[in-house]
PDB file of N, CA and C in Angstrom:
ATOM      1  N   UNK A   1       0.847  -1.182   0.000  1.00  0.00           N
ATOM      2  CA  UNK A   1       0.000   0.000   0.000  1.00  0.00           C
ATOM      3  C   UNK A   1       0.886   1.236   0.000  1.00  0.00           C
ATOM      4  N   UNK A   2       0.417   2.033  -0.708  1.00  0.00           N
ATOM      5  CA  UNK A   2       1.108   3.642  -1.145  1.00  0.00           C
ATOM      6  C   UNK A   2       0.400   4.974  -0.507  1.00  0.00           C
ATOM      7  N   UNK A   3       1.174   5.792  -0.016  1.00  0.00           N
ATOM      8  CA  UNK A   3       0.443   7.576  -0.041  1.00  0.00           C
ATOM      9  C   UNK A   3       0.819   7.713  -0.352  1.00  0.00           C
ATOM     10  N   UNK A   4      -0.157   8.849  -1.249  1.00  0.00           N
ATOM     11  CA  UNK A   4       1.013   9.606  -2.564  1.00  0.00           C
ATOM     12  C   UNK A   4       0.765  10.646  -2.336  1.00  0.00           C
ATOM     13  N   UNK A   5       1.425  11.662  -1.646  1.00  0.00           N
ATOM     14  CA  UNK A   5       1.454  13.214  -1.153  1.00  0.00           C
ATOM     15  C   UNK A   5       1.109  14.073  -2.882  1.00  0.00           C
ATOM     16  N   UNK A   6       0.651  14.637  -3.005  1.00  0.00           N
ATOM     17  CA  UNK A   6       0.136  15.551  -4.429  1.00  0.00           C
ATOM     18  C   UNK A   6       0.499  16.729  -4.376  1.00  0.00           C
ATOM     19  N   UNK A   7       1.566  17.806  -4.511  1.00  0.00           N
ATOM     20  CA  UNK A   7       1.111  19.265  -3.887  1.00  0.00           C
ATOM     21  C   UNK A   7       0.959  19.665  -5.271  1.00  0.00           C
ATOM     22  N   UNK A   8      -0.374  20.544  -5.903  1.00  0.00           N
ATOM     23  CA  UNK A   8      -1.034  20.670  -7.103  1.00  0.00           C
ATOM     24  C   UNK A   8      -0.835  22.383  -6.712  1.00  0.00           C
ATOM     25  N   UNK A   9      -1.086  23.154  -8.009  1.00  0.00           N
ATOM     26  CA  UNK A   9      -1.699  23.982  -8.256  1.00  0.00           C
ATOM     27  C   UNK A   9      -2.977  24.233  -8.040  1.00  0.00           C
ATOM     28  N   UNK A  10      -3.208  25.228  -7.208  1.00  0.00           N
ATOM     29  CA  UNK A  10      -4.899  25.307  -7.389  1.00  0.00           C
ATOM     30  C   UNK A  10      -6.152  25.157  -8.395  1.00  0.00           C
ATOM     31  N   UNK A  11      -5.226  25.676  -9.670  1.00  0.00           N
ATOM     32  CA  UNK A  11      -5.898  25.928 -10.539  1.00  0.00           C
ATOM     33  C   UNK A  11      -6.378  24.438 -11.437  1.00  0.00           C
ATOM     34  N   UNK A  12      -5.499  23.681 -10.987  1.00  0.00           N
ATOM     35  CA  UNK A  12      -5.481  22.004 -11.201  1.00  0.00           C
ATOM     36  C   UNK A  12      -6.063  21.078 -10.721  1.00  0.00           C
ATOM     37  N   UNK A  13      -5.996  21.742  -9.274  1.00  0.00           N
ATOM     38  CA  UNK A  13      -6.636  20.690  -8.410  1.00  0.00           C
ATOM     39  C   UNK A  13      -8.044  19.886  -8.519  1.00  0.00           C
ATOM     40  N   UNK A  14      -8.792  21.053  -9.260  1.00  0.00           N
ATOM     41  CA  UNK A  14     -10.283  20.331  -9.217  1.00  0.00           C
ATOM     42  C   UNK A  14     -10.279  19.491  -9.918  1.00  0.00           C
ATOM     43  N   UNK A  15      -9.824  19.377 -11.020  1.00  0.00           N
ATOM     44  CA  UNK A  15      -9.629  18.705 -12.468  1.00  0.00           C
ATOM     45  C   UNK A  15      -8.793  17.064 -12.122  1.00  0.00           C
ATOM     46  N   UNK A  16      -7.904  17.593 -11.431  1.00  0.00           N
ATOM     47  CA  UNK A  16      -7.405  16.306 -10.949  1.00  0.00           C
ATOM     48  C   UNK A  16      -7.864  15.654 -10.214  1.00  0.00           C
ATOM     49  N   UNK A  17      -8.182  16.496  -9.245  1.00  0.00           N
ATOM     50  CA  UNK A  17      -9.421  15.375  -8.302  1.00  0.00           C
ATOM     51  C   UNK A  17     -10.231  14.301  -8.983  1.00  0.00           C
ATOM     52  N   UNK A  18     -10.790  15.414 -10.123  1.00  0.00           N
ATOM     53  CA  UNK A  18     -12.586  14.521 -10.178  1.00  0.00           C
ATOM     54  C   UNK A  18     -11.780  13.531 -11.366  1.00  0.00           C
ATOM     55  N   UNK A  19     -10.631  13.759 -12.290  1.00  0.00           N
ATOM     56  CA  UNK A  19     -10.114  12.719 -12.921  1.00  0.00           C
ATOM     57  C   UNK A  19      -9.436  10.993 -11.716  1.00  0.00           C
ATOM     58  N   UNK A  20      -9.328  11.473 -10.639  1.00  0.00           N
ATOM     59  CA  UNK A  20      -8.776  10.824  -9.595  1.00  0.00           C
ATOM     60  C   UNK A  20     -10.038  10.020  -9.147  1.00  0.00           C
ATOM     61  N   UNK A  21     -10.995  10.404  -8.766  1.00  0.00           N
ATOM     62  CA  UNK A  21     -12.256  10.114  -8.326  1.00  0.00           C
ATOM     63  C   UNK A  21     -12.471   8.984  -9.259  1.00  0.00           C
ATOM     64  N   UNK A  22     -12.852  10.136 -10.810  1.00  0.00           N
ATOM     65  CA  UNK A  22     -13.724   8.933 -11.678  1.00  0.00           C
ATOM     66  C   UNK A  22     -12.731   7.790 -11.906  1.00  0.00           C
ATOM     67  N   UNK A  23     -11.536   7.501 -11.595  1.00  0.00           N
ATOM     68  CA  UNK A  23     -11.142   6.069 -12.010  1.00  0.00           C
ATOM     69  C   UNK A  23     -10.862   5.428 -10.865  1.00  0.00           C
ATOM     70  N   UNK A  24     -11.252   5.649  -9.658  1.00  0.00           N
ATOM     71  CA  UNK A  24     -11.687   4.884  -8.364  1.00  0.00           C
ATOM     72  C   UNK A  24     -11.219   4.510  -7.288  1.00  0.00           C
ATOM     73  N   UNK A  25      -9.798   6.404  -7.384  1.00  0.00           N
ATOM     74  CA  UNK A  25      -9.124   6.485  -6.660  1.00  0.00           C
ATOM     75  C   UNK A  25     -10.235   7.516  -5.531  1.00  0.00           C
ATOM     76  N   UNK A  26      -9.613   7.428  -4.322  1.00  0.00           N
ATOM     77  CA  UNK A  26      -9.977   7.953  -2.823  1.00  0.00           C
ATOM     78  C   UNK A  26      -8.790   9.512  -2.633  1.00  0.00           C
ATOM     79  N   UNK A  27      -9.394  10.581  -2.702  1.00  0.00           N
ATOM     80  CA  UNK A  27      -8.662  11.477  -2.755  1.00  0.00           C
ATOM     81  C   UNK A  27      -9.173  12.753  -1.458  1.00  0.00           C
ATOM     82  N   UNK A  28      -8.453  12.622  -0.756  1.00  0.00           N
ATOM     83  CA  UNK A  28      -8.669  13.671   0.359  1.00  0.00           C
ATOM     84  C   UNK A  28      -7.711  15.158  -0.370  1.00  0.00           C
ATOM     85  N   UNK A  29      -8.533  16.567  -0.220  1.00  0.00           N
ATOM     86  CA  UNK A  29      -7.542  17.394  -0.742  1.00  0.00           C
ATOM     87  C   UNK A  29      -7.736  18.540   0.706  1.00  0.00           C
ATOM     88  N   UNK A  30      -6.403  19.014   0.798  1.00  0.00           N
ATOM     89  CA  UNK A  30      -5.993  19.993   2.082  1.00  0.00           C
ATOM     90  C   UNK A  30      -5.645  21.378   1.066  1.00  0.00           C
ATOM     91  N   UNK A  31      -6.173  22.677   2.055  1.00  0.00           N
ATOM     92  CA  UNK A  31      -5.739  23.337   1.190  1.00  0.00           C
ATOM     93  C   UNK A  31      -4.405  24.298   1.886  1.00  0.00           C
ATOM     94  N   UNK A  32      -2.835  24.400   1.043  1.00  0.00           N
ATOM     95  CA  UNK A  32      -1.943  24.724   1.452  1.00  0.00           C
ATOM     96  C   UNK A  32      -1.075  25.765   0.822  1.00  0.00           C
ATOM     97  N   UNK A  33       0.133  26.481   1.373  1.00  0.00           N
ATOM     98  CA  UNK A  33       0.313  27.875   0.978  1.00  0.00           C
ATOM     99  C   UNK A  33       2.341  27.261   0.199  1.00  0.00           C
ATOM    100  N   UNK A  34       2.188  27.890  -0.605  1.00  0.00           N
ATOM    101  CA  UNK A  34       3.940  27.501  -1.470  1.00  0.00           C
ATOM    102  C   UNK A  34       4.547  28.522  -0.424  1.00  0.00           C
ATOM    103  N   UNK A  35       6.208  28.554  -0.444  1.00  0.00           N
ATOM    104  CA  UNK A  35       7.069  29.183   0.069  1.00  0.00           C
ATOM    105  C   UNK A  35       7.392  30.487  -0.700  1.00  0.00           C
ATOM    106  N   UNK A  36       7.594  30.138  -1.937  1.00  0.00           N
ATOM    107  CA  UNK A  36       8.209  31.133  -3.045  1.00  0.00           C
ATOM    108  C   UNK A  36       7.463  31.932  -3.205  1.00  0.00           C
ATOM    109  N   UNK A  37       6.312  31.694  -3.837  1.00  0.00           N
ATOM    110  CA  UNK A  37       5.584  32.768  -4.394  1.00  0.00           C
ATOM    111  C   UNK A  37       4.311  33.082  -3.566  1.00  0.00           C
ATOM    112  N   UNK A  38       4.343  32.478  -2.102  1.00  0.00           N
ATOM    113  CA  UNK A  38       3.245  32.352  -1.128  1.00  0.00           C
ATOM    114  C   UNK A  38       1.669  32.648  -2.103  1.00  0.00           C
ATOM    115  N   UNK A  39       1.519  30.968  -2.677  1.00  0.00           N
ATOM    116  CA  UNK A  39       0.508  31.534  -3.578  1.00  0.00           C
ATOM    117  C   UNK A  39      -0.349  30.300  -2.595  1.00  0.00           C
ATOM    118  N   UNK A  40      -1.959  29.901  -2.723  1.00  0.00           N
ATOM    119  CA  UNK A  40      -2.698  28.667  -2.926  1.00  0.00           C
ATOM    120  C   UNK A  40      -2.024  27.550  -3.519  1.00  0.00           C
ATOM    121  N   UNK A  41      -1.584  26.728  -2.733  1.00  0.00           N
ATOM    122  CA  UNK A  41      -1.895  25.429  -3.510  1.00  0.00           C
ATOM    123  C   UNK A  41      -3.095  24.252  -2.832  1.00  0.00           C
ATOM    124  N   UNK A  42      -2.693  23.113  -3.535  1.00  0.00           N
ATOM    125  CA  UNK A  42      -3.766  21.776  -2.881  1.00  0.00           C
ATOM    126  C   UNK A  42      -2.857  20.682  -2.618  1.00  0.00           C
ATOM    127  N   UNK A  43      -2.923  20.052  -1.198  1.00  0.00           N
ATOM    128  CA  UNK A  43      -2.261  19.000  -1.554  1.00  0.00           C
ATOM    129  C   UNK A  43      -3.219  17.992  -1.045  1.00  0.00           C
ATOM    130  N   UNK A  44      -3.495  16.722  -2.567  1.00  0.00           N
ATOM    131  CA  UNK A  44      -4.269  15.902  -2.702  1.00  0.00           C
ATOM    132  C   UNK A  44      -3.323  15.060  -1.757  1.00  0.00           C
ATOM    133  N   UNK A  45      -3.908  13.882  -1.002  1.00  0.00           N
ATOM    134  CA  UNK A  45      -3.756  12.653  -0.428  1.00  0.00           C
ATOM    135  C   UNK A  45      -4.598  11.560  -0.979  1.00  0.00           C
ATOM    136  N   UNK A  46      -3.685  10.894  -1.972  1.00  0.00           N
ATOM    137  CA  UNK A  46      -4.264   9.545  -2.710  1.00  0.00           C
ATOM    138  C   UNK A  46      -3.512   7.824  -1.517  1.00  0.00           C
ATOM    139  N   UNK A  47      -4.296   7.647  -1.672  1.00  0.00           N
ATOM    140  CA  UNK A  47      -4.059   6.099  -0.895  1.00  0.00           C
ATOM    141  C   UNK A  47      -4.547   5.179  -1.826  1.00  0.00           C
ATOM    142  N   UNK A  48      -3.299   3.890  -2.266  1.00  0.00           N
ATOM    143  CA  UNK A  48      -3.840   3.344  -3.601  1.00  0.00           C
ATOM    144  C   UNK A  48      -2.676   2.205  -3.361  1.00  0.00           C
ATOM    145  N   UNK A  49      -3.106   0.818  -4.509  1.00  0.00           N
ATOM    146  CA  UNK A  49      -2.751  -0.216  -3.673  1.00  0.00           C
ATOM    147  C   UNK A  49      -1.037  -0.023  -4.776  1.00  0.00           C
ATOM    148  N   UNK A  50       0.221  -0.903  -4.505  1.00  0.00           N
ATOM    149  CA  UNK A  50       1.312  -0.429  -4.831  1.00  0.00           C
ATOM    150  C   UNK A  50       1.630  -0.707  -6.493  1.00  0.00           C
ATOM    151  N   UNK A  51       0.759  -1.509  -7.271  1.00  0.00           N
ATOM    152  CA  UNK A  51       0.813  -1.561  -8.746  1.00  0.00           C
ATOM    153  C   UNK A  51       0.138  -0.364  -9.479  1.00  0.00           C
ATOM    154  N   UNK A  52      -0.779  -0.088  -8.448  1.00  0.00           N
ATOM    155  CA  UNK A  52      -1.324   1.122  -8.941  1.00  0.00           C
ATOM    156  C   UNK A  52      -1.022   2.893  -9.110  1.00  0.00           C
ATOM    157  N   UNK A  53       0.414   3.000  -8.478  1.00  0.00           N
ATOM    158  CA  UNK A  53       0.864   4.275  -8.621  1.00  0.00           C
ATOM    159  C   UNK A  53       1.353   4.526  -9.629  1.00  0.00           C
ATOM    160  N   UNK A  54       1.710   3.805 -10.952  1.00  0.00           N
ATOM    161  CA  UNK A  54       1.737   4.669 -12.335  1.00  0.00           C
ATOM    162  C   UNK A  54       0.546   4.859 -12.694  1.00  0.00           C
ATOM    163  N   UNK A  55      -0.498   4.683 -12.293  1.00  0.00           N
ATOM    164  CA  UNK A  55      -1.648   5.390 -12.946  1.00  0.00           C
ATOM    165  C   UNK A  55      -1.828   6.672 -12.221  1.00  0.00           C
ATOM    166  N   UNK A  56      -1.684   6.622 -10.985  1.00  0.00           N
ATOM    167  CA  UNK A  56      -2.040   7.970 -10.609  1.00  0.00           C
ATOM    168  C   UNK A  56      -1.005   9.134 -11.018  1.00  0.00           C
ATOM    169  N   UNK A  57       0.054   8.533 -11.156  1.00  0.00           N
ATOM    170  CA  UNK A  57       1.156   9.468 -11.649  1.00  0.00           C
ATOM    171  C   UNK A  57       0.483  10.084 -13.080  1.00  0.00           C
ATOM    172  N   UNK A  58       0.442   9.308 -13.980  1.00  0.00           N
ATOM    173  CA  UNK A  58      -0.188   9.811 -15.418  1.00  0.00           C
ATOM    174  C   UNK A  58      -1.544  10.585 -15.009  1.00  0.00           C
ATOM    175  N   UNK A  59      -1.716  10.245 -14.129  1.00  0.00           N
ATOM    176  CA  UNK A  59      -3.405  11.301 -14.329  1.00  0.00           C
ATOM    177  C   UNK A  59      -3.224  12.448 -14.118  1.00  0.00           C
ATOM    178  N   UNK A  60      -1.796  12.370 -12.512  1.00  0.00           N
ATOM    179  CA  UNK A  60      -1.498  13.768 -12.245  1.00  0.00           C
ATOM    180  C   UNK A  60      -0.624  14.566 -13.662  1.00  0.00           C
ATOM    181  N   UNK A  61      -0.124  13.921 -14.198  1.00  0.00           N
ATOM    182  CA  UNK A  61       1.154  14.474 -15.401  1.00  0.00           C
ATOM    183  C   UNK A  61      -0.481  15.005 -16.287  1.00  0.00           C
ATOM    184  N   UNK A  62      -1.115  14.604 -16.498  1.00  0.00           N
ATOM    185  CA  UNK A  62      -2.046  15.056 -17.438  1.00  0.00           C
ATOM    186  C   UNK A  62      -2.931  16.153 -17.135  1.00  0.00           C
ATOM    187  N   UNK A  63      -3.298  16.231 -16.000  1.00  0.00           N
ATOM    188  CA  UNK A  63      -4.331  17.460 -15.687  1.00  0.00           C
ATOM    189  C   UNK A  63      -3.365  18.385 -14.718  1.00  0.00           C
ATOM    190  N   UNK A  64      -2.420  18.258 -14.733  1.00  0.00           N
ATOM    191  CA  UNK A  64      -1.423  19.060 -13.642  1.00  0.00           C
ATOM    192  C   UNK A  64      -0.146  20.149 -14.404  1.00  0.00           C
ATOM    193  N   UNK A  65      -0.665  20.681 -15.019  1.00  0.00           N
ATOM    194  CA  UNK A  65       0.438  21.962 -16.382  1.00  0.00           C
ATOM    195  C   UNK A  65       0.882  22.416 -16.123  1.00  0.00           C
ATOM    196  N   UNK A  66       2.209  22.577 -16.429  1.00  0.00           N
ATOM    197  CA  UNK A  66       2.986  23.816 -16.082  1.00  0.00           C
ATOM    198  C   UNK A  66       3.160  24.613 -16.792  1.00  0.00           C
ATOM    199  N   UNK A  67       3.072  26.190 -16.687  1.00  0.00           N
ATOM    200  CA  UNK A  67       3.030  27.721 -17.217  1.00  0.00           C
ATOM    201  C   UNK A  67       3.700  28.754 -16.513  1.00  0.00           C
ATOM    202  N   UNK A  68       4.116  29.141 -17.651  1.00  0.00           N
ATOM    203  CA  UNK A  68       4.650  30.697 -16.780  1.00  0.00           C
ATOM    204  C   UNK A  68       4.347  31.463 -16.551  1.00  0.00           C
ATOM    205  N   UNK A  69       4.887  32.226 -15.325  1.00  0.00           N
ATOM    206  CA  UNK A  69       3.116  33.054 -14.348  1.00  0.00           C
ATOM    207  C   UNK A  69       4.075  34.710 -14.035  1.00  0.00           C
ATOM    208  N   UNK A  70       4.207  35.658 -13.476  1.00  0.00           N
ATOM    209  CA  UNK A  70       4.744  36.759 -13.507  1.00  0.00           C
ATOM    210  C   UNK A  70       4.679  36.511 -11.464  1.00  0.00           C
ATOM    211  N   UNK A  71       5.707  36.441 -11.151  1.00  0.00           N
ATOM    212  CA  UNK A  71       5.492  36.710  -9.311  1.00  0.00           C
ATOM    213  C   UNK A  71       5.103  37.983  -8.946  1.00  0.00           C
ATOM    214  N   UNK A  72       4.807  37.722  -7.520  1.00  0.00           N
ATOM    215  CA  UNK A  72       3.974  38.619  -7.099  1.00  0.00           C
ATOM    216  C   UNK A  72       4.872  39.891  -6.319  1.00  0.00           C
ATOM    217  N   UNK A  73       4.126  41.248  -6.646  1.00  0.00           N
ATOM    218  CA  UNK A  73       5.548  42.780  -6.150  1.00  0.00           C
ATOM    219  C   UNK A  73       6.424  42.301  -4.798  1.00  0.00           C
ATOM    220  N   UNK A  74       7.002  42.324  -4.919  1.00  0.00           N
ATOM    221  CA  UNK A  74       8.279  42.322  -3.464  1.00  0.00           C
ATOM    222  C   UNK A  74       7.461  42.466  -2.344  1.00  0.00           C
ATOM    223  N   UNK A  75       6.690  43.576  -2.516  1.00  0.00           N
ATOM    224  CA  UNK A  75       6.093  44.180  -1.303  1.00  0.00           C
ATOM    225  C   UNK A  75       4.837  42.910  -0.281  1.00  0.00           C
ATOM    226  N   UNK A  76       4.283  42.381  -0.906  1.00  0.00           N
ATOM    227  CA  UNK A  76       3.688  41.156  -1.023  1.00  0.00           C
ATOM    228  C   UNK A  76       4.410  40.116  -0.140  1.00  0.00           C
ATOM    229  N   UNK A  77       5.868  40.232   0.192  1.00  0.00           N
ATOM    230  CA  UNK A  77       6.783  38.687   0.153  1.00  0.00           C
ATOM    231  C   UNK A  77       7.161  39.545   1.455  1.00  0.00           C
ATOM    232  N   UNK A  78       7.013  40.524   1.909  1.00  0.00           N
ATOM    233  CA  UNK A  78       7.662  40.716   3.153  1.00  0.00           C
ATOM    234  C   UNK A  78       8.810  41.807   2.858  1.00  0.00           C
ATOM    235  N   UNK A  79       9.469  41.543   4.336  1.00  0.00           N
ATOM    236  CA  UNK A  79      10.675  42.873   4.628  1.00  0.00           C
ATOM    237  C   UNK A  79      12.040  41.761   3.802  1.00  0.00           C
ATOM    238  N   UNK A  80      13.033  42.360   3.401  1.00  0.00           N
ATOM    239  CA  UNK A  80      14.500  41.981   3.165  1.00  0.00           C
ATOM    240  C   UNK A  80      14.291  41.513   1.498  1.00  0.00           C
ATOM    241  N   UNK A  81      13.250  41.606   1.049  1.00  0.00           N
ATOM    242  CA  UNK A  81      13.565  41.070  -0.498  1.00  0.00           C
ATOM    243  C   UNK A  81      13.664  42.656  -1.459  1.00  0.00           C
ATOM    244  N   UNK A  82      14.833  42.799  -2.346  1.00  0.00           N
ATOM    245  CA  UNK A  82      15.390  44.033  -3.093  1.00  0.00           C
ATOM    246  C   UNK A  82      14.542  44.231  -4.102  1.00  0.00           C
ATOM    247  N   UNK A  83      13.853  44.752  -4.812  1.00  0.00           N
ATOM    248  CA  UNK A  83      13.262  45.113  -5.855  1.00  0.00           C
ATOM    249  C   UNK A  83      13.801  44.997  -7.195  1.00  0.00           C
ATOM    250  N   UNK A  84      13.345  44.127  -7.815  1.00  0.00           N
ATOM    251  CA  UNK A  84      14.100  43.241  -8.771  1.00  0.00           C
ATOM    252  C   UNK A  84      15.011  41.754  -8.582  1.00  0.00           C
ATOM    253  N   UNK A  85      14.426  41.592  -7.006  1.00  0.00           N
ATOM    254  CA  UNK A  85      15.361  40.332  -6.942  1.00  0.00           C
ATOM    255  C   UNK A  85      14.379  39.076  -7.194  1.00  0.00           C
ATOM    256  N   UNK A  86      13.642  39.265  -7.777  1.00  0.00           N
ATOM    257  CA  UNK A  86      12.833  37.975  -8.925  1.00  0.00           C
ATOM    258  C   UNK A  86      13.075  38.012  -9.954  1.00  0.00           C
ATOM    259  N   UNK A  87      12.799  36.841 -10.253  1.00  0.00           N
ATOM    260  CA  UNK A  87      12.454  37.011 -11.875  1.00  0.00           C
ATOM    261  C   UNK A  87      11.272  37.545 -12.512  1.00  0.00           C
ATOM    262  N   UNK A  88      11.176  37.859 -13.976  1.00  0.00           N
ATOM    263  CA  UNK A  88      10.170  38.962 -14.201  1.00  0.00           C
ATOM    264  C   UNK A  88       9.262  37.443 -14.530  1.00  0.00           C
ATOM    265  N   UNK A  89       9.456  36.184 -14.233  1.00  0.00           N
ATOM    266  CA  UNK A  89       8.336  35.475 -14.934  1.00  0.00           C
ATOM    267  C   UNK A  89       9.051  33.862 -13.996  1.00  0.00           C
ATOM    268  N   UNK A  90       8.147  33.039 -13.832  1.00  0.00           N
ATOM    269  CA  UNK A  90       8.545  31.899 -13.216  1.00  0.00           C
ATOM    270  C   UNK A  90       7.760  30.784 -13.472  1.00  0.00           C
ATOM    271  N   UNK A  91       8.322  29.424 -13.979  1.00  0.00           N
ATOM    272  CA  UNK A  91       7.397  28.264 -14.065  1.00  0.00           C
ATOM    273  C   UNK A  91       6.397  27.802 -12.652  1.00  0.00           C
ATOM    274  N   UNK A  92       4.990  27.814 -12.467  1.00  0.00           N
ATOM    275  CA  UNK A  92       4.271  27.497 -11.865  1.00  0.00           C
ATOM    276  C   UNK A  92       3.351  26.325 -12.270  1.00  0.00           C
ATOM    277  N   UNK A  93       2.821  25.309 -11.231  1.00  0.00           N
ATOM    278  CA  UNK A  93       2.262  24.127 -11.638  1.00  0.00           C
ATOM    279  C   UNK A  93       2.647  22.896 -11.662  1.00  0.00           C
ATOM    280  N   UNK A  94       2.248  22.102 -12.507  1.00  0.00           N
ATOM    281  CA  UNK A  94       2.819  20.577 -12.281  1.00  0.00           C
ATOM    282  C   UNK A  94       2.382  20.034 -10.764  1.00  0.00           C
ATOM    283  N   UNK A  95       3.042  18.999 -10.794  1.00  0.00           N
ATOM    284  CA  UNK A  95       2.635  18.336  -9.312  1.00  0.00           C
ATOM    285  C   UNK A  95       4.163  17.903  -8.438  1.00  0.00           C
ATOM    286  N   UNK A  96       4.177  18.228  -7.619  1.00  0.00           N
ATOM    287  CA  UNK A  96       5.346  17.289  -6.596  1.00  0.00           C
ATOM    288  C   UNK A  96       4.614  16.483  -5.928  1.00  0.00           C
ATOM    289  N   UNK A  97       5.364  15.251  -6.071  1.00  0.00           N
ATOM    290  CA  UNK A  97       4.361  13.915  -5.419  1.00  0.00           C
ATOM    291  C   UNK A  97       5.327  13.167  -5.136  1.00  0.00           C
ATOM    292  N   UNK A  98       4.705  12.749  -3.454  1.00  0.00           N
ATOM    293  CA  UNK A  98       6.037  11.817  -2.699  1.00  0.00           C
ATOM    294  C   UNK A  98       4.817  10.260  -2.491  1.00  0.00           C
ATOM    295  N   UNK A  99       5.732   9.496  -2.699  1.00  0.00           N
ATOM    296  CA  UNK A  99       5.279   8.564  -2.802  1.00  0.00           C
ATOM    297  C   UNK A  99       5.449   7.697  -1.565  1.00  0.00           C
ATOM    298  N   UNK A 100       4.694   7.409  -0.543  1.00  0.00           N
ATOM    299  CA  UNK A 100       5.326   6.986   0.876  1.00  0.00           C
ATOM    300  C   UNK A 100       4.559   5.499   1.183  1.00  0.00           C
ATOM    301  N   UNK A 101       5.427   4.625   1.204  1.00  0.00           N
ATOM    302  CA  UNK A 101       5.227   3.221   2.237  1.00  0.00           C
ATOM    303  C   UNK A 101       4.249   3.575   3.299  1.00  0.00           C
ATOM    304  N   UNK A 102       2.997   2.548   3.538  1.00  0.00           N
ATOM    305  CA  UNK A 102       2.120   2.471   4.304  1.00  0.00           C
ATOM    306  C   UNK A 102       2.276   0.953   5.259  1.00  0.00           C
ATOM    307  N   UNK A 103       2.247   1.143   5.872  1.00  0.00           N
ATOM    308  CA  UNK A 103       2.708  -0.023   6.732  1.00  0.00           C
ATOM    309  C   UNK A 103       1.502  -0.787   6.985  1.00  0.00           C
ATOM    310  N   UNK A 104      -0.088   0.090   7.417  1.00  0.00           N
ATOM    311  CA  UNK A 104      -1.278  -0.229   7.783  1.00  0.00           C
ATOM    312  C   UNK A 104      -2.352   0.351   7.640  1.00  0.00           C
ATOM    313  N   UNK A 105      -3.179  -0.018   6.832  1.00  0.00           N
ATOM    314  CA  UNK A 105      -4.841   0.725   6.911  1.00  0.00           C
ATOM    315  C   UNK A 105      -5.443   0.599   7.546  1.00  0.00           C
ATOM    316  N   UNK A 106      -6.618   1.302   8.039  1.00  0.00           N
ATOM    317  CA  UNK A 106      -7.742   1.312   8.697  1.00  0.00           C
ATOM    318  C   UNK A 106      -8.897   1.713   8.743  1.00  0.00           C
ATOM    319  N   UNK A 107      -9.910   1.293   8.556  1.00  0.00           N
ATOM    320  CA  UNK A 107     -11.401   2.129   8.199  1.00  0.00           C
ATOM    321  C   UNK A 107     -11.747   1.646   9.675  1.00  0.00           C
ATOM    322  N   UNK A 108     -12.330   3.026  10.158  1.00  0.00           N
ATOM    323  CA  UNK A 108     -12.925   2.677  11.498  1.00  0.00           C
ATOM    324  C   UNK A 108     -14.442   3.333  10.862  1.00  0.00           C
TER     325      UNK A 108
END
């Protein structure tokens, strides 16, 4: 048995879900904040048996895009960051997904 940690784009997340859902995966989604660009994200929690994590991988690679997005003014990010110390544009999206050993389930 597998958890597969998801951290999605917001803008992804729904899409992936209900693609997650309809093929008869169990998807809990939390909603959580990035470091960099302190934007929304989602991180889905899939629990799925261990032959079955290349499928969830492809579902996430498919509804999970990456684009380039413009970050948000300095002023936004707090005290100590210089004005101009971003980039004028940054890849956002895709999925990071950890794939973690389950030792034991339980439905109570």
């Amino acid at each position: 048995m597998k958890l597969l940690l998801a951290i999605v784009n917001n803008d992804d997340s729904a899409r992936a879900a209900a693609a997650l859902t309809e093929h008869g995966f169990f998807v809990t989604k939390l909603s959580t904040t990035g470091g960099f660009l302190m934007v929304g994200n989602t991180t889905l929690l899939i629990g799925t048996e261990d032959e079955k994590v290349g499928e969830v991988k492809k579902i996430l690679a498919k509804y999970c895009t990456t684009r380039r997005q413009a970050p948000p003014p300095t002023e936004s990010l707090g005290r100590g960051m210089k004005h101009g110390s971003l980039p004028s544009e940054v890849t956002v999206g895709g999925a990071t997904v950890f794939v973690i050993n389950v030792e034991e389930t339980i439905k109570i």
